[in-house]
Structures are given as C-alpha cells and as structure tokens.
C-alpha atoms as a PDB file:
ATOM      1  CA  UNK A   1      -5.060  14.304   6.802  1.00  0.00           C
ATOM      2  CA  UNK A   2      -3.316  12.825   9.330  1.00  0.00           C
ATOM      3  CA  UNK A   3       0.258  13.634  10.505  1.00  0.00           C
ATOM      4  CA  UNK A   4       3.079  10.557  10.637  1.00  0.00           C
ATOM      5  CA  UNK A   5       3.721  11.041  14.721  1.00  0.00           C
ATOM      6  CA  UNK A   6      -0.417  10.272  14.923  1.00  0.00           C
ATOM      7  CA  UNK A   7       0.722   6.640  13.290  1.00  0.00           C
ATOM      8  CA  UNK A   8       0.797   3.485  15.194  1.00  0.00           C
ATOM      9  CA  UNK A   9       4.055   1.757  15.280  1.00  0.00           C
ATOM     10  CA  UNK A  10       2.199  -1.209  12.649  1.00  0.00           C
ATOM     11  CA  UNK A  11       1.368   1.623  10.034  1.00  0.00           C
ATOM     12  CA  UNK A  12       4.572   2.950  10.028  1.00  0.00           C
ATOM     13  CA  UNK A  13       6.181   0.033   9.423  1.00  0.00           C
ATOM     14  CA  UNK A  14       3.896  -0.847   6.529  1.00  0.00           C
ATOM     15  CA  UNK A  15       5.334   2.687   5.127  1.00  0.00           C
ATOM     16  CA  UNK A  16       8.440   1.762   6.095  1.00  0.00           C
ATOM     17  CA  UNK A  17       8.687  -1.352   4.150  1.00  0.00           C
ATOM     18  CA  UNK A  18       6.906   0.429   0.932  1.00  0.00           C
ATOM     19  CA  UNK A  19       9.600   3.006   0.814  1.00  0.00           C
ATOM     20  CA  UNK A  20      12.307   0.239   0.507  1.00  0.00           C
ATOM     21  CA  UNK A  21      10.595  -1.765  -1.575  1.00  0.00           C
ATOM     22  CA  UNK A  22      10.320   1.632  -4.376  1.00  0.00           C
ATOM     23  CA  UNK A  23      14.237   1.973  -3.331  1.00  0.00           C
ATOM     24  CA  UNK A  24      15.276  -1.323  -3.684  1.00  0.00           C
ATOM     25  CA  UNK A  25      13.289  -1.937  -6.783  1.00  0.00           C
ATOM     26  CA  UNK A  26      13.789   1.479  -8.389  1.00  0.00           C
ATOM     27  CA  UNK A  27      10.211   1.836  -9.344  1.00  0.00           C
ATOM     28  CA  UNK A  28       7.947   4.799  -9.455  1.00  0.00           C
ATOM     29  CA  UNK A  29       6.060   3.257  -6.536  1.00  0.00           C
ATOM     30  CA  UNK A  30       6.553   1.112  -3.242  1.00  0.00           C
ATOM     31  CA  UNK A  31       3.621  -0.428  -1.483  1.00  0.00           C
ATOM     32  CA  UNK A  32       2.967  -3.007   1.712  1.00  0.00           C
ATOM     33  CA  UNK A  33      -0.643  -4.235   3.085  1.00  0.00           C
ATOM     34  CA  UNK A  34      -1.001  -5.731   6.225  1.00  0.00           C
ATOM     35  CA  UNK A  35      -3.938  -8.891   6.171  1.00  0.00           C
ATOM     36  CA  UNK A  36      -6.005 -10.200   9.149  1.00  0.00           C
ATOM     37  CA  UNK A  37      -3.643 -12.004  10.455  1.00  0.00           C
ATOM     38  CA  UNK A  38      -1.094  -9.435  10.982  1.00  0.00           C
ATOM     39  CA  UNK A  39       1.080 -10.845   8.040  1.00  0.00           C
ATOM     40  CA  UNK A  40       2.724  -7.810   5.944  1.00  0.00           C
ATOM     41  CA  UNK A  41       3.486  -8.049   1.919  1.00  0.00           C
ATOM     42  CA  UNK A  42       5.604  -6.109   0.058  1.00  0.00           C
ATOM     43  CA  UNK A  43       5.561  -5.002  -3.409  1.00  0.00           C
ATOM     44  CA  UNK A  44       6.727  -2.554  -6.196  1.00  0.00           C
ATOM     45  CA  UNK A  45       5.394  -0.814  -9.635  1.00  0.00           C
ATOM     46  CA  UNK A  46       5.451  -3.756 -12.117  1.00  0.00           C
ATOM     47  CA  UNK A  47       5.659  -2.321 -15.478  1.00  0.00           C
ATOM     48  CA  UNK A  48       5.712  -5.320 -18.510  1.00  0.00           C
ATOM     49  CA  UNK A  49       4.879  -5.128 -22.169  1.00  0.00           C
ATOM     50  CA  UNK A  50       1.860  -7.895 -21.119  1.00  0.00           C
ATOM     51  CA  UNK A  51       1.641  -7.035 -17.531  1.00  0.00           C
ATOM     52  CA  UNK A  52       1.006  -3.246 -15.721  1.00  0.00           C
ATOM     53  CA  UNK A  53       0.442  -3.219 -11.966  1.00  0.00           C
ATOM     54  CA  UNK A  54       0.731  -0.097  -9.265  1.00  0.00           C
ATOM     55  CA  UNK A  55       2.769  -1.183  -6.611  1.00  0.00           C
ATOM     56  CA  UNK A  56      -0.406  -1.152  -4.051  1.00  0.00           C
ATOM     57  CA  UNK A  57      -2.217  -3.741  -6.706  1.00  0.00           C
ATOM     58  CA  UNK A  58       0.240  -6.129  -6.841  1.00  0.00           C
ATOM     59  CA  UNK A  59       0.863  -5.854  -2.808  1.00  0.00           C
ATOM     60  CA  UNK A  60      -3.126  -7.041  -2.579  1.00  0.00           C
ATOM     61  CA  UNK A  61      -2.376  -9.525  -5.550  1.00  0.00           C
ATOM     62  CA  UNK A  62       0.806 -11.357  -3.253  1.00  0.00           C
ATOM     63  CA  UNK A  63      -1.968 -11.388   0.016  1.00  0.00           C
ATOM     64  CA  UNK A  64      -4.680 -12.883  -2.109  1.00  0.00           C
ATOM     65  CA  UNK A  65      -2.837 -15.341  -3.364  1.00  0.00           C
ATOM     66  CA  UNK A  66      -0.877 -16.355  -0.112  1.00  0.00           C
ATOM     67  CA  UNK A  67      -4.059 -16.351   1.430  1.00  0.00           C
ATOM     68  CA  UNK A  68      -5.252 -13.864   3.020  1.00  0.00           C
ATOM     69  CA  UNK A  69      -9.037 -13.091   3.807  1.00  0.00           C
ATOM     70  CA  UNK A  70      -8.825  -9.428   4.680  1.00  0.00           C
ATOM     71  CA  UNK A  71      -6.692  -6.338   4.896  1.00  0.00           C
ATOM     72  CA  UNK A  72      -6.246  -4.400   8.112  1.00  0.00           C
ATOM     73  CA  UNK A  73      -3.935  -1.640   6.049  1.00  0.00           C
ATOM     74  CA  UNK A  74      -2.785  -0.913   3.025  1.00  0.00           C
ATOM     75  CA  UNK A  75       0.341   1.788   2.282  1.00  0.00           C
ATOM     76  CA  UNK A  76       1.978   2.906  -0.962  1.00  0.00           C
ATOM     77  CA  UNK A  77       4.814   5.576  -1.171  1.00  0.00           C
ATOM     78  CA  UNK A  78       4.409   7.307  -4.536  1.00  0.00           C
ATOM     79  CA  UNK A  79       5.399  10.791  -5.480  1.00  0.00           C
ATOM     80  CA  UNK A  80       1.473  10.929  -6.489  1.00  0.00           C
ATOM     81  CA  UNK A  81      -1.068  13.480  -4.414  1.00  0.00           C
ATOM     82  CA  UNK A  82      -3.631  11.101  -4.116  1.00  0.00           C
ATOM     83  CA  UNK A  83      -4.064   7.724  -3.978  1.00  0.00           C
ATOM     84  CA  UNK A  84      -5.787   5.948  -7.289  1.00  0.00           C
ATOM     85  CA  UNK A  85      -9.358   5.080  -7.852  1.00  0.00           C
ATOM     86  CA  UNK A  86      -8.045   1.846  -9.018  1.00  0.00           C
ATOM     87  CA  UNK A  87      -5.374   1.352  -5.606  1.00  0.00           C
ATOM     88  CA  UNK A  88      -8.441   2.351  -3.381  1.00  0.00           C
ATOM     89  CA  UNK A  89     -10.438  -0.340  -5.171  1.00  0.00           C
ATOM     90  CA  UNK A  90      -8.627  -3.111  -5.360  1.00  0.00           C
ATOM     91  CA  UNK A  91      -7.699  -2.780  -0.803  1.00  0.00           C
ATOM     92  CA  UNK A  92     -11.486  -2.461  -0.569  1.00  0.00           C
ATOM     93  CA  UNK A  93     -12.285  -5.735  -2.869  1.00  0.00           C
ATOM     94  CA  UNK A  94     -10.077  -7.515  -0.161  1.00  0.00           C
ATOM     95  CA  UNK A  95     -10.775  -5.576   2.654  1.00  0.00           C
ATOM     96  CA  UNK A  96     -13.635  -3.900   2.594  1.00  0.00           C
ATOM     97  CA  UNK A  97     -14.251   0.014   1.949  1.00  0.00           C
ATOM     98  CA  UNK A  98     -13.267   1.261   6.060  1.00  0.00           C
ATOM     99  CA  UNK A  99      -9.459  -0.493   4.958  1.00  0.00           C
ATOM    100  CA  UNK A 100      -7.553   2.617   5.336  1.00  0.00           C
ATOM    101  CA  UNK A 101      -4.785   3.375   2.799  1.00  0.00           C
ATOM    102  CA  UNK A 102      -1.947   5.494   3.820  1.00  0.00           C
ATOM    103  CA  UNK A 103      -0.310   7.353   1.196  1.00  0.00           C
ATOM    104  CA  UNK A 104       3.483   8.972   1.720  1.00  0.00           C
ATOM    105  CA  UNK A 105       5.695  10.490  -0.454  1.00  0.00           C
ATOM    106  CA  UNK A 106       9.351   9.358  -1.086  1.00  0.00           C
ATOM    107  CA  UNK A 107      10.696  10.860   2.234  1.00  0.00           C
ATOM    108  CA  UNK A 108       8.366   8.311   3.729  1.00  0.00           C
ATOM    109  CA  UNK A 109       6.018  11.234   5.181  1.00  0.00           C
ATOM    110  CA  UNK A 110       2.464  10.302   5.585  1.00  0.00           C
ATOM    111  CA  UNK A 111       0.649  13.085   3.040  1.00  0.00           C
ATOM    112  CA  UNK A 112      -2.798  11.158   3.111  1.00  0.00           C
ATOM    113  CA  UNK A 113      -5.030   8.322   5.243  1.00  0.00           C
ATOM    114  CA  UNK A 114      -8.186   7.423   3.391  1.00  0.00           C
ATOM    115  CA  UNK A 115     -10.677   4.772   3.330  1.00  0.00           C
ATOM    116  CA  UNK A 116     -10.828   2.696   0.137  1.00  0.00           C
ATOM    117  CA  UNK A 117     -14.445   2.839  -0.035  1.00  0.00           C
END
C-alpha cells in the first residue's frame, strides 16, 4: 500500500476530483481517470432502474467515448476496502493491466494502489 504524501501531485488530483464528484453527486462512489493525453474525467455511482454503473466504470465510459486511447490512472473514492474485479477490469480494457487504480476512502486518504491487471 502506498501512503498519500508518496502521491504525485497528478494522482492526487485525480482523488481530489473523485471525492467531489461522490460529494457533489451524493453517491456511494466518486471516481476520475486520467487518459494519454493528460485529459482527466470525472464521474459518480449511476444507479437507474435500466442502467447500474460504479462510479470508476462510468469515468472509463466518459474517456472512451470522448476519445481517449489509453489510461495513465484511474481513482475512485468509495467507502469499499478494495477496489472491484469489475472497476479493475474495465481501467485495464482501456489501459492495459500496469494502469494503476488508486483507491481512497471518503476523507480522500489513499487506502490502496493496484494494478488493474
């Protein structure tokens, strides 16, 4: 595990931006990837009758579909102690399984960096 202080000032903004986007939103989760190009996108839990996303899905969802070829990141702030099989999967369909996802809890402290793959 890695402590927060050990983050670069890119990761913890990608925390940073997950943790106001589960505030804002009000949803169980709060995630943010960062693509290739540096570009960041922001998401939250979507919870529908037709339509169920984690917040770190629909974060990869918004890159893929703006564009983006890659992932350099991926966060989500979750009250969870691990990150999902299915989070983990869908940052390593877009970018690839050495994509490390940072997992913090609500306080915005990092509690976990893994790979996806």
């Amino acid at each position: 595990m890695t402590q927060s202080t050990d983050l670069g000032p890119e990761d913890r903004k990608i925390i940073t931006l997950a943790r106001s986007a589960r505030a804002r939103n009000g949803v169980p989760e709060g995630a943010a990837v960062r693509d290739e190009t540096g570009r960041t996108y922001v998401a939250g839990t979507v919870d529908l009758d037709s339509l169920k996303l984690s917040a770190l899905q629909t974060a990869v969802a918004m890159a893929v579909a703006s564009g983006a070829k890659s992932l350099e990141a991926a966060a989500v702030v979750s009250a969870a102690e691990a990150a999902s099989d299915a989070d983990r999967a869908a940052v390593r369909d877009l970018g690839g399984p050495a994509t490390p996802v940072l997992l913090a809890g609500p306080d915005g402290e990092l509690k976990a960096s893994v790979a996806a793959g």
